[in-house]
N, C-alpha and C. Protein backbone atom coordinates (compact mmCIF):
# COMPACT_ATOMS: atom_id res chain seq x y z
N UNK A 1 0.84 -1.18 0.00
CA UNK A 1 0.00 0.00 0.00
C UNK A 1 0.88 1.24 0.00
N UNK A 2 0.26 2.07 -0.58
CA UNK A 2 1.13 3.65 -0.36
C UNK A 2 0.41 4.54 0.32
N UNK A 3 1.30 5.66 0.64
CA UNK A 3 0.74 6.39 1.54
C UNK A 3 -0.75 6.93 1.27
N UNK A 4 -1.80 6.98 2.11
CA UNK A 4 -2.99 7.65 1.69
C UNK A 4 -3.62 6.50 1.25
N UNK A 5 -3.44 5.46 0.82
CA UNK A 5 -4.16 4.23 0.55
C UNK A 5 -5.13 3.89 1.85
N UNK A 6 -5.82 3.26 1.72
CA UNK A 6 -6.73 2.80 3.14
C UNK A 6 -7.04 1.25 2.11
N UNK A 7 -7.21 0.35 3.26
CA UNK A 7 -7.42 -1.01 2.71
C UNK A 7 -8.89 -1.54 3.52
N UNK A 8 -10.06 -1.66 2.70
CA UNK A 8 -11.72 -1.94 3.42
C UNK A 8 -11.54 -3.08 3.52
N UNK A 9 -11.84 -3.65 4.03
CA UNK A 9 -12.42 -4.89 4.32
C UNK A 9 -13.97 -5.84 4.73
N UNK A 10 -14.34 -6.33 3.52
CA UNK A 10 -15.62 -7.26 4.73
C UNK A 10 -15.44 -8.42 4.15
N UNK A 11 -15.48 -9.24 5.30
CA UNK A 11 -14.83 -10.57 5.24
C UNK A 11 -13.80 -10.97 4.61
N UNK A 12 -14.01 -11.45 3.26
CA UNK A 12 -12.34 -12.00 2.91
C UNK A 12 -12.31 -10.88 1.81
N UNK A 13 -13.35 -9.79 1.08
CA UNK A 13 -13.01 -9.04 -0.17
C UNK A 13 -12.41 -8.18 0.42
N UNK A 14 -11.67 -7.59 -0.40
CA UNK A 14 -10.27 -6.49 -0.28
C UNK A 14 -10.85 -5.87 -1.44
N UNK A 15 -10.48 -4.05 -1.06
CA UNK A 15 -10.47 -3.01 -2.32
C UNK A 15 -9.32 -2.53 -1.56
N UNK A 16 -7.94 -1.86 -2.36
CA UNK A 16 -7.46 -1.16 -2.17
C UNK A 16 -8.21 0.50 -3.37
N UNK A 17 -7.64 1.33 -2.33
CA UNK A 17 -7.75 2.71 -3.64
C UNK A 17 -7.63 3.69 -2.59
N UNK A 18 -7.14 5.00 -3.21
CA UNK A 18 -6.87 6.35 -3.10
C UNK A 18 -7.71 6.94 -1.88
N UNK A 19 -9.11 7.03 -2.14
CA UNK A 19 -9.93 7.58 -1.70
C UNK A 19 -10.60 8.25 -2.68
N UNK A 20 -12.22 8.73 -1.93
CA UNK A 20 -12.76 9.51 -2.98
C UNK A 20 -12.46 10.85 -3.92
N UNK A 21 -11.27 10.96 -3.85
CA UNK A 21 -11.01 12.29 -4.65
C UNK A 21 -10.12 12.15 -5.73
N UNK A 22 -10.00 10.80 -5.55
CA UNK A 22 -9.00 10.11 -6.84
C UNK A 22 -9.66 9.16 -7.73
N UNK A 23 -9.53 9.39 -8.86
CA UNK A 23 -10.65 8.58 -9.92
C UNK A 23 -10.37 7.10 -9.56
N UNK A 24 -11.57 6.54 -9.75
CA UNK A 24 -11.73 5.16 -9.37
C UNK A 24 -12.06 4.49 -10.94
N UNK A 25 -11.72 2.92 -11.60
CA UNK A 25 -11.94 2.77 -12.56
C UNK A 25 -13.23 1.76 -12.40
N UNK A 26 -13.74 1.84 -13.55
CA UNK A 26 -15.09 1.22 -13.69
C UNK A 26 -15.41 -0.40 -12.42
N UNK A 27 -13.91 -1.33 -13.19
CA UNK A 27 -13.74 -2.38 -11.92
C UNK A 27 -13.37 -2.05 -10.57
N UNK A 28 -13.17 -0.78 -10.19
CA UNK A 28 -12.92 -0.42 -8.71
C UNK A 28 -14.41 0.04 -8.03
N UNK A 29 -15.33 0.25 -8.55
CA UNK A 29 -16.43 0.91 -8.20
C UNK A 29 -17.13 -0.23 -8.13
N UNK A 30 -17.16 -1.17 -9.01
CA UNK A 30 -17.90 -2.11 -9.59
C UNK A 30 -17.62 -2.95 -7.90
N UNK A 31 -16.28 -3.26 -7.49
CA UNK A 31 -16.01 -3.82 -6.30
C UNK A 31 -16.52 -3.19 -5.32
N UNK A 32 -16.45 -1.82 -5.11
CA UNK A 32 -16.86 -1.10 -4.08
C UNK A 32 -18.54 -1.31 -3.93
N UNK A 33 -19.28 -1.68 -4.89
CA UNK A 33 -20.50 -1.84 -4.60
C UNK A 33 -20.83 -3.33 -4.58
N UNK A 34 -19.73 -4.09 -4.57
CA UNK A 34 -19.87 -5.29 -4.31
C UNK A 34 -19.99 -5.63 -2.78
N UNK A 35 -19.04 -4.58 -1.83
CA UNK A 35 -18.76 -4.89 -0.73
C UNK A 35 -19.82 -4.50 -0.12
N UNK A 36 -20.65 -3.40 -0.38
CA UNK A 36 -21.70 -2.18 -0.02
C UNK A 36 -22.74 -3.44 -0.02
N UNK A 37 -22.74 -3.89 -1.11
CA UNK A 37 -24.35 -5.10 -1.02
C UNK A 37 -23.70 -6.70 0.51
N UNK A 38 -22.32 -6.88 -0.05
CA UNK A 38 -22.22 -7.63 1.16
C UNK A 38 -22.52 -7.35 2.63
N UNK A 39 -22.11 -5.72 2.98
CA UNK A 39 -22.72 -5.03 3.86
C UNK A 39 -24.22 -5.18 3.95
N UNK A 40 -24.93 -4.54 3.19
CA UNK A 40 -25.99 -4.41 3.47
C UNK A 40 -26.58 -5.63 3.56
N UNK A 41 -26.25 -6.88 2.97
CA UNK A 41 -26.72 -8.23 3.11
C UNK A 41 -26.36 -8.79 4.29
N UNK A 42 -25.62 -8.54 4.96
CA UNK A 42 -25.16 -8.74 6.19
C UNK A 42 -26.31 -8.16 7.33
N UNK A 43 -26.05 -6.60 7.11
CA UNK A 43 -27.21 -6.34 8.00
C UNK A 43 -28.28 -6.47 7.70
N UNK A 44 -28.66 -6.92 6.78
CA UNK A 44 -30.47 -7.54 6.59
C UNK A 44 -30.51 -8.98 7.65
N UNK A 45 -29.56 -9.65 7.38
CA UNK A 45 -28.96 -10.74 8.35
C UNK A 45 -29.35 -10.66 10.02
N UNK A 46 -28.16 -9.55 10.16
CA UNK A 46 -28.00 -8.98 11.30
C UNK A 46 -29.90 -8.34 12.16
N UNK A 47 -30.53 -7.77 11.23
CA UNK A 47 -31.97 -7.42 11.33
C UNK A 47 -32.62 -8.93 11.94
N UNK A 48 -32.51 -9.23 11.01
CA UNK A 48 -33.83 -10.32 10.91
C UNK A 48 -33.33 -11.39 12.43
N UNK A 49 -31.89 -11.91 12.19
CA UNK A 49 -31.55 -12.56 13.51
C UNK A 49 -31.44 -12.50 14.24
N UNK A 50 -31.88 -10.79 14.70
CA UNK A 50 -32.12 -10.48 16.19
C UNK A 50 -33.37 -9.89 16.28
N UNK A 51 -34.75 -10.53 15.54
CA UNK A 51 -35.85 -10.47 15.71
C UNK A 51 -36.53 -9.24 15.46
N UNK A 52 -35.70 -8.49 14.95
CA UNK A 52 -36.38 -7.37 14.08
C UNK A 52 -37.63 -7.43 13.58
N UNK A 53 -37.19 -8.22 12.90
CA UNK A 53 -38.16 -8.27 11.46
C UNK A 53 -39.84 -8.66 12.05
N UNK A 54 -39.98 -9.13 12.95
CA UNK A 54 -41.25 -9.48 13.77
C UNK A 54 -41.70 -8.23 14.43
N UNK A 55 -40.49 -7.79 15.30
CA UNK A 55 -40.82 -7.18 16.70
C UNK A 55 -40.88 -5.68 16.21
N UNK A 56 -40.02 -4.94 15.48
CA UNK A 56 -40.51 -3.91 14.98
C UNK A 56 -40.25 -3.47 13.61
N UNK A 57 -41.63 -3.86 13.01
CA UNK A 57 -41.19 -4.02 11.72
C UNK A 57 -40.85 -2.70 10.64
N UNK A 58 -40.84 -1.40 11.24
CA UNK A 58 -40.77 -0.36 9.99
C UNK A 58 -38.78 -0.46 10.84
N UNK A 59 -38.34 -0.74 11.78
CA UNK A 59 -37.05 -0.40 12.01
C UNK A 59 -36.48 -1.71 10.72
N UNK A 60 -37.12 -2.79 10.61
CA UNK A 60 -36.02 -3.55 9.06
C UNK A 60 -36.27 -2.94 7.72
N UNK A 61 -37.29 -1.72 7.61
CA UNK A 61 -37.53 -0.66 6.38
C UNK A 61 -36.29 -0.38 5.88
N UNK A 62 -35.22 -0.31 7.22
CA UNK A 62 -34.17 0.71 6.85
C UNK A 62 -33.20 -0.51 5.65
N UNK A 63 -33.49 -1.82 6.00
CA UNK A 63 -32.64 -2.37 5.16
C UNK A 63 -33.03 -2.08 3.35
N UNK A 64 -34.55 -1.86 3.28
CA UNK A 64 -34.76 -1.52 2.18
C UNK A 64 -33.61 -0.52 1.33
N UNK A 65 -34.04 0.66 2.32
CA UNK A 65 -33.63 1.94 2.15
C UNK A 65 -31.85 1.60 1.78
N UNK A 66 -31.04 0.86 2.45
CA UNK A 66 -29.94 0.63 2.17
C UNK A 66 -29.75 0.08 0.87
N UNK A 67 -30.26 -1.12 0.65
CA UNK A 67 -29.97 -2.04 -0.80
C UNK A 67 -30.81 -1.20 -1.41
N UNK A 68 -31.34 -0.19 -1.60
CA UNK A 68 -31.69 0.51 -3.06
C UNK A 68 -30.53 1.64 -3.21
N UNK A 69 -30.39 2.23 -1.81
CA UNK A 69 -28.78 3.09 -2.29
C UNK A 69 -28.21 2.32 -3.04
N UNK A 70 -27.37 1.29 -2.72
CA UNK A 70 -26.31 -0.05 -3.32
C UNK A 70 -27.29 -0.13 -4.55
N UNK A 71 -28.54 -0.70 -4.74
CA UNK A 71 -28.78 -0.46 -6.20
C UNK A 71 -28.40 0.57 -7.14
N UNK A 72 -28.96 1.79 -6.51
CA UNK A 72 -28.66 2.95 -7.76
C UNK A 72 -27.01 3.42 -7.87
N UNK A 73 -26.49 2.93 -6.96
CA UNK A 73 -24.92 3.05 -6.78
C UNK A 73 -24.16 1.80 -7.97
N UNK A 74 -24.68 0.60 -8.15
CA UNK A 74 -24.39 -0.28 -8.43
C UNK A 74 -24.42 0.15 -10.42
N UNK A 75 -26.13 0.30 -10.40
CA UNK A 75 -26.18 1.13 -11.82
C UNK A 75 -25.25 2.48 -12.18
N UNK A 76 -25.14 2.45 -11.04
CA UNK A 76 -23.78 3.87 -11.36
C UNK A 76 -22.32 3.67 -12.08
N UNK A 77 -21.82 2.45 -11.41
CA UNK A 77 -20.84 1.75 -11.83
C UNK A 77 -20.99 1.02 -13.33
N UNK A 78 -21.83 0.40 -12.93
CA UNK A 78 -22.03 -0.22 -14.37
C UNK A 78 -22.07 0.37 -15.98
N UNK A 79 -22.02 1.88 -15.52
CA UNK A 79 -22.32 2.81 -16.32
C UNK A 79 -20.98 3.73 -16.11
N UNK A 80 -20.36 4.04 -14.95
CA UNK A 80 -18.92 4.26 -15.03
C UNK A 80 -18.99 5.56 -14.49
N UNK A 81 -19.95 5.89 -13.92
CA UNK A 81 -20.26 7.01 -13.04
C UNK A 81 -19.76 6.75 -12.08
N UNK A 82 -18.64 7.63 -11.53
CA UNK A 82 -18.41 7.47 -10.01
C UNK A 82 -19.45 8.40 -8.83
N UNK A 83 -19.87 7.38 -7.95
CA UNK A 83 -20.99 7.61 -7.11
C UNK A 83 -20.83 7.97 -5.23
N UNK A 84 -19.33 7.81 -5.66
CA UNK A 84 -18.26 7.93 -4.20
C UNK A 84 -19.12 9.51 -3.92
N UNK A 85 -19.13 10.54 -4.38
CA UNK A 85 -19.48 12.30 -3.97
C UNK A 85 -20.74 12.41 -4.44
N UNK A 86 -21.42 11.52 -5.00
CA UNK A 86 -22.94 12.21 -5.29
C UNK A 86 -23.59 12.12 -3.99
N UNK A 87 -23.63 13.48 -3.38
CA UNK A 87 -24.78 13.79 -2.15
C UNK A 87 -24.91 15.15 -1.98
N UNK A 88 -25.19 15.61 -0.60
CA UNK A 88 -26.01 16.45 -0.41
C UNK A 88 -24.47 17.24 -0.42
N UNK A 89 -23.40 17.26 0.32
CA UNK A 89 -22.44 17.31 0.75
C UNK A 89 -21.71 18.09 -0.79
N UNK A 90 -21.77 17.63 -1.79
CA UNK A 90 -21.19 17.98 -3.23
C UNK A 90 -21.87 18.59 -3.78
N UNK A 91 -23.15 18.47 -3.49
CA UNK A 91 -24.26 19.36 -4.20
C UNK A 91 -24.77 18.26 -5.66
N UNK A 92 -23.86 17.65 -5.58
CA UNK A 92 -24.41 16.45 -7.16
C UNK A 92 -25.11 15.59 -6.48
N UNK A 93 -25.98 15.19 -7.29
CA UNK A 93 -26.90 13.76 -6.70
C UNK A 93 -26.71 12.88 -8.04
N UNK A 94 -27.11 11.38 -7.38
CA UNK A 94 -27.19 10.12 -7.70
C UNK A 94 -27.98 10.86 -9.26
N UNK A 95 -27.99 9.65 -10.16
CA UNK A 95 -28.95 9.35 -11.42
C UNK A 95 -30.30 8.31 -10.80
N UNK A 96 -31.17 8.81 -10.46
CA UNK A 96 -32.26 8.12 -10.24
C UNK A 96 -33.20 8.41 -10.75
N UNK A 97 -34.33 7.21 -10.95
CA UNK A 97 -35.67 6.88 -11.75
C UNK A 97 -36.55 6.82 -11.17
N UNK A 98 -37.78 7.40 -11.57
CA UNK A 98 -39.12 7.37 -10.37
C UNK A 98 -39.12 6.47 -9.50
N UNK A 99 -39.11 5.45 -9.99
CA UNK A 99 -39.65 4.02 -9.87
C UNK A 99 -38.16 3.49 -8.54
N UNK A 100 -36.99 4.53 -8.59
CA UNK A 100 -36.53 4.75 -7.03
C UNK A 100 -37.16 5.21 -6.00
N UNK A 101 -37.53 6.17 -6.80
CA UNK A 101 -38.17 7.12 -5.45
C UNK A 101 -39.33 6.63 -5.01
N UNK A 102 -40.30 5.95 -6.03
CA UNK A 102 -41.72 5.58 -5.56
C UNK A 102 -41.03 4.49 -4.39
N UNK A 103 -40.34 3.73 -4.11
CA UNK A 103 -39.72 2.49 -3.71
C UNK A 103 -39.30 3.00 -2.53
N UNK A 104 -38.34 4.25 -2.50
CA UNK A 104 -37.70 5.34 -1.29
C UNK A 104 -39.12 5.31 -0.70
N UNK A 105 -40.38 6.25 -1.07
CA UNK A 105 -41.09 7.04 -0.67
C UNK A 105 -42.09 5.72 -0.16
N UNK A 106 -41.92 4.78 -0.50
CA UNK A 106 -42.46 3.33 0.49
C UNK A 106 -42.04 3.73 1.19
N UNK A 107 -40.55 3.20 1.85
CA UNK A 107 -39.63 2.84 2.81
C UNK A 107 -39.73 4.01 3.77
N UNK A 108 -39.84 4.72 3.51
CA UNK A 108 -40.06 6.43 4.17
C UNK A 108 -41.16 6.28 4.99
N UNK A 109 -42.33 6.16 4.27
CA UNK A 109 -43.61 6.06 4.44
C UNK A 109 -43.73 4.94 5.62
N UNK A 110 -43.16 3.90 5.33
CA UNK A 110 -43.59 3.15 6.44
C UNK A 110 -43.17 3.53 7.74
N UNK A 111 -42.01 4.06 7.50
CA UNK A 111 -40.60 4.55 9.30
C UNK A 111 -41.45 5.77 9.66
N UNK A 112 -41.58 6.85 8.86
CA UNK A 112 -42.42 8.07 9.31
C UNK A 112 -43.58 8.95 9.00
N UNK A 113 -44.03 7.59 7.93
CA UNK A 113 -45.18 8.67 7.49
C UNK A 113 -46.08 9.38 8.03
N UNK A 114 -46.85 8.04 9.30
CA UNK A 114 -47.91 8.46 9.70
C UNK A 114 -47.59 10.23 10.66
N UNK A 115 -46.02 9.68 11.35
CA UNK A 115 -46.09 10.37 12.28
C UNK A 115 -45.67 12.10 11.49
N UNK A 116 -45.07 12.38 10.82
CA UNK A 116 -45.11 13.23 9.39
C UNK A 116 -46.38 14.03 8.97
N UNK A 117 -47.53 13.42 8.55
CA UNK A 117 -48.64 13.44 8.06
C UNK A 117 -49.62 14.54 9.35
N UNK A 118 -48.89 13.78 10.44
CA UNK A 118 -50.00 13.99 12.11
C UNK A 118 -48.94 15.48 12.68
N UNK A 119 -47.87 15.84 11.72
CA UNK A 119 -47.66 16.87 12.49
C UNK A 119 -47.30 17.78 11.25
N UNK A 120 -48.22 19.07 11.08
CA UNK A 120 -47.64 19.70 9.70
C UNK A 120 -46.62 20.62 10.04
N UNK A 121 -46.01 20.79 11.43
CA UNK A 121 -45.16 21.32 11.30
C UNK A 121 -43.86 20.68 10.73
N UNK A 122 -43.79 19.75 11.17
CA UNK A 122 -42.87 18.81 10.97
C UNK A 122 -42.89 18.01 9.17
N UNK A 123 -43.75 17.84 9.12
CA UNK A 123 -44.02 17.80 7.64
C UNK A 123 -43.29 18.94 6.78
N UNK A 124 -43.58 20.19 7.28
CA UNK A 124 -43.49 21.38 6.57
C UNK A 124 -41.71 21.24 6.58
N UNK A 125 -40.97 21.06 8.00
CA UNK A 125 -39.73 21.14 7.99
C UNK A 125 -39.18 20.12 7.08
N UNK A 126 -39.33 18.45 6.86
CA UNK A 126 -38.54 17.96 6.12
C UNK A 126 -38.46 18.26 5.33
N UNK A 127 -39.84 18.86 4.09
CA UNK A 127 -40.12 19.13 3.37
C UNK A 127 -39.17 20.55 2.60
N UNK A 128 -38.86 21.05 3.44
CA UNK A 128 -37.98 22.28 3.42
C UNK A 128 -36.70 22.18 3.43
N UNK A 129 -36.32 20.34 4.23
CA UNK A 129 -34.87 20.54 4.33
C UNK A 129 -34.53 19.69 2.47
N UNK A 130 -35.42 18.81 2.53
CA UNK A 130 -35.43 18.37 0.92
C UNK A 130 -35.07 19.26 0.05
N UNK A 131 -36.64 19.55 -0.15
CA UNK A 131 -36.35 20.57 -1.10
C UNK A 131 -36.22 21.93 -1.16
N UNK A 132 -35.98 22.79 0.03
CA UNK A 132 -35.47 23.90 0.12
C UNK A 132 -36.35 25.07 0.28
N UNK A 133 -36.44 26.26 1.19
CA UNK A 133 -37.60 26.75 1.25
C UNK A 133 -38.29 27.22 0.32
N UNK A 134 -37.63 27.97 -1.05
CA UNK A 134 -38.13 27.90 -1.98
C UNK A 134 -38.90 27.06 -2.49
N UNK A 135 -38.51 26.02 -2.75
CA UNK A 135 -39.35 24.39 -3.56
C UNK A 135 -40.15 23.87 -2.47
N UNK A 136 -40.49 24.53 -1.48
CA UNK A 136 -40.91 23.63 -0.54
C UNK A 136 -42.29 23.35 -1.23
N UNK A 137 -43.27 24.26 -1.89
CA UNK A 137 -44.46 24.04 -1.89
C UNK A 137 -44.68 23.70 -3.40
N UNK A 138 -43.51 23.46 -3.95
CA UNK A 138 -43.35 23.06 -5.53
C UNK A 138 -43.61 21.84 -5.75
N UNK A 139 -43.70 20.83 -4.70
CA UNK A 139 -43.67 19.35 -5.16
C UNK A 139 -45.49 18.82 -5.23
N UNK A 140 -45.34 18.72 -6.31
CA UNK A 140 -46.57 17.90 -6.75
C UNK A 140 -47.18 16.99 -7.08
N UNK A 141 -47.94 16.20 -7.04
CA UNK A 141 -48.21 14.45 -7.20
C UNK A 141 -48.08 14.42 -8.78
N UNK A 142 -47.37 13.33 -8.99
CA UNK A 142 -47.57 12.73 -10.71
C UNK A 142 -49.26 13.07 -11.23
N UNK A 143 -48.86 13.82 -12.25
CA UNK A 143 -50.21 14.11 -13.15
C UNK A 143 -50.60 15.13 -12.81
N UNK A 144 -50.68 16.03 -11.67
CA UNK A 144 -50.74 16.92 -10.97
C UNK A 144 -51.29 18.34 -12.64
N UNK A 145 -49.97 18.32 -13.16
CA UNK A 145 -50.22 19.56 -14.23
C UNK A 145 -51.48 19.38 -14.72
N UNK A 146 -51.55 18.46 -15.12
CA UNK A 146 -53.10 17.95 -16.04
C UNK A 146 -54.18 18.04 -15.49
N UNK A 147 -54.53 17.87 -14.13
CA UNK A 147 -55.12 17.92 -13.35
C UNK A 147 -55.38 19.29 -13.14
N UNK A 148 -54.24 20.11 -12.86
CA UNK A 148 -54.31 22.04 -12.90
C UNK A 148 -54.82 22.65 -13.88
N UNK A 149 -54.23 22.36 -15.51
CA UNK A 149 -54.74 22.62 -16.76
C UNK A 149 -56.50 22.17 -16.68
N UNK A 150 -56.94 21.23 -16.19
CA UNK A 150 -58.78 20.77 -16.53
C UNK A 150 -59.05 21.52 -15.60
N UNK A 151 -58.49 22.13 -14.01
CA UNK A 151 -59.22 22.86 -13.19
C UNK A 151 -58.84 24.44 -13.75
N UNK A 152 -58.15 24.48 -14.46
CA UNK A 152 -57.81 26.11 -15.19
C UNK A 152 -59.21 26.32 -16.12
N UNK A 153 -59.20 25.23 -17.07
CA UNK A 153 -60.23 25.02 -18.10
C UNK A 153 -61.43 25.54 -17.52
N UNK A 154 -61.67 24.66 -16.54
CA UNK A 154 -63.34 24.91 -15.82
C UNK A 154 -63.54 26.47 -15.06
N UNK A 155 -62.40 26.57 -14.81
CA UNK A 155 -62.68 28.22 -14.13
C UNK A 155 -63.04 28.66 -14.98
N UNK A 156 -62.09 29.00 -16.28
CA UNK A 156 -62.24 29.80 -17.46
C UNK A 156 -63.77 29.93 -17.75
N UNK A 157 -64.31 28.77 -18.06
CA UNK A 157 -65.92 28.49 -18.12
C UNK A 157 -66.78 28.88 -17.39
N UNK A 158 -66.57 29.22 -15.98
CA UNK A 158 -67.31 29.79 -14.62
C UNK A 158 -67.60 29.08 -13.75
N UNK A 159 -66.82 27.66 -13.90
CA UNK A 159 -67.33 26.76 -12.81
C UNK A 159 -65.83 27.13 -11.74
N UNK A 160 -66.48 26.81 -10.23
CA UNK A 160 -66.01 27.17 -9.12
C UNK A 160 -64.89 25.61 -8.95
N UNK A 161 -63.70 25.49 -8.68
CA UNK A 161 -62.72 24.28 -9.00
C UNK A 161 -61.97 24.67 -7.72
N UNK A 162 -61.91 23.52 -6.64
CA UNK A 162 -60.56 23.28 -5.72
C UNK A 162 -59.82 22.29 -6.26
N UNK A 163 -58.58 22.30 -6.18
CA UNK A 163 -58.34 21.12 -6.35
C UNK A 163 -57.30 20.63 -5.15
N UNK A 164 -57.08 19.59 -4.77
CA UNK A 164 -55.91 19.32 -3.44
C UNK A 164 -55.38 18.57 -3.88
N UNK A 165 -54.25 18.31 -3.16
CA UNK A 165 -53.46 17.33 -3.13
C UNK A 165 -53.57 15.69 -2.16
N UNK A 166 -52.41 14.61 -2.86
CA UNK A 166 -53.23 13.52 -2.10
C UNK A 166 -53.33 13.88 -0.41
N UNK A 167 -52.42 14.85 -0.06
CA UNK A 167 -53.27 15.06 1.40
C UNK A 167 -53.91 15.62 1.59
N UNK A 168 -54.94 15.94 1.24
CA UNK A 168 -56.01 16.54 0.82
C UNK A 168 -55.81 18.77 1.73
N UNK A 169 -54.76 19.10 0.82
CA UNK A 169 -54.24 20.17 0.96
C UNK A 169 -54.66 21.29 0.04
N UNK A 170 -55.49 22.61 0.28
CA UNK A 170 -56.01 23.24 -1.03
C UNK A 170 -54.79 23.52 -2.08
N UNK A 171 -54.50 23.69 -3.01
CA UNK A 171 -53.73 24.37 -4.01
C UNK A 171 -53.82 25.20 -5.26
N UNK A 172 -53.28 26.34 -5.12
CA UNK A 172 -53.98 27.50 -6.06
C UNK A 172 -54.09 27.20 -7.19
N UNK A 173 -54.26 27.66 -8.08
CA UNK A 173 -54.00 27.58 -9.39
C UNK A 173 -53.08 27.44 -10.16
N UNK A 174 -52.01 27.61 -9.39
CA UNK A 174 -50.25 27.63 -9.86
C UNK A 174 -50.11 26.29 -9.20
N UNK A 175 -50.89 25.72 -8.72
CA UNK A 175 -50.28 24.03 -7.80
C UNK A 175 -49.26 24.49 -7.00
N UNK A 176 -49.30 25.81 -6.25
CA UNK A 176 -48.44 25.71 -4.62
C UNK A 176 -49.69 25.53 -3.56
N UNK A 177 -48.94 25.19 -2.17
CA UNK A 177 -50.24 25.07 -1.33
C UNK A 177 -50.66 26.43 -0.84
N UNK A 178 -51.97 26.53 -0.69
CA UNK A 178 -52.31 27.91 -0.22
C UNK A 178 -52.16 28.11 1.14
């Protein structure tokens, strides 16, 4: 090893490399998310064999939440994207597909939804640390526009139109909450 090297380990796989600020090649990433799923397969392990998975079941959610990181990390590699700095921290994010987030926004849903939902202050704050106070009131359900455009339509005509959101929240005509 040379200086600045660090050597990971889980169980018998070995990655040597630089660290994240030194390019990693397609087969170095490709390993690094090899070890990340052994991890996380481990603690799904680790969950379930100490009765998790019975006794409280949104705390083994989190294993979800892990092996879909390692998924979209994994498609990262495979594609030759290094995924070591995509966060909040760099300001770059991951390449992800709805069909992550619908999957995230399970896993979420089950650990905090209800309790989220039951407090709008608190709602209001994650919501803000996400997406920022600006965007806070920007996020809108899939289909949402179309839905705004037929309630634009009907005003135009003279009919009286609320429309909400799935939490049943009023929203103007621009689809922010009022």
């Amino acid at each position: 090893m040379t200086p600045g090297d660090s050597d990971d380990s889980v169980g018998s796989m070995t990655t040597r490399h630089g660290g994240p600020d030194e390019p990693a090649s397609k087969e170095e990433l490709l390993a690094l998310t090899a070890r990340m799923r052994a991890v996380s397969n481990r603690t799904y392990d680790l969950f379930f064999s100490s009765g998790m998975g019975g006794d409280v079941h949104a705390f083994i959610e989190f294993c979800g939440v892990i092996s879909k990181y390692v998924d979209i990390c994994h498609q990262c590699a495979e594609n030759g994207i290094d995924f070591r700095l995509l966060n909040t921290h760099s300001g770059q994010g991951l390449p992800v597909e709805v069909h992550d987030m619908r999957y995230l926004g399970e896993k979420l849903d089950c650990i905090f939804g209800p309790a989220i939902r039951a407090n709008p202050e608190a709602r209001d704050t994650l919501r803000s640390m996400l997406f920022g106070e600006d965007d806070a009131q920007e996020v809108l359900d899939p289909g949402m526009e179309e839905t705004l455009q037929l309630a634009k339509d009907l005003r135009r005509d003279g009919h009286h139109v609320v429309v909400r959101d799935r939490q049943g929240r009023i929203l103007t005509p621009e689809g922010r909450l009022k």
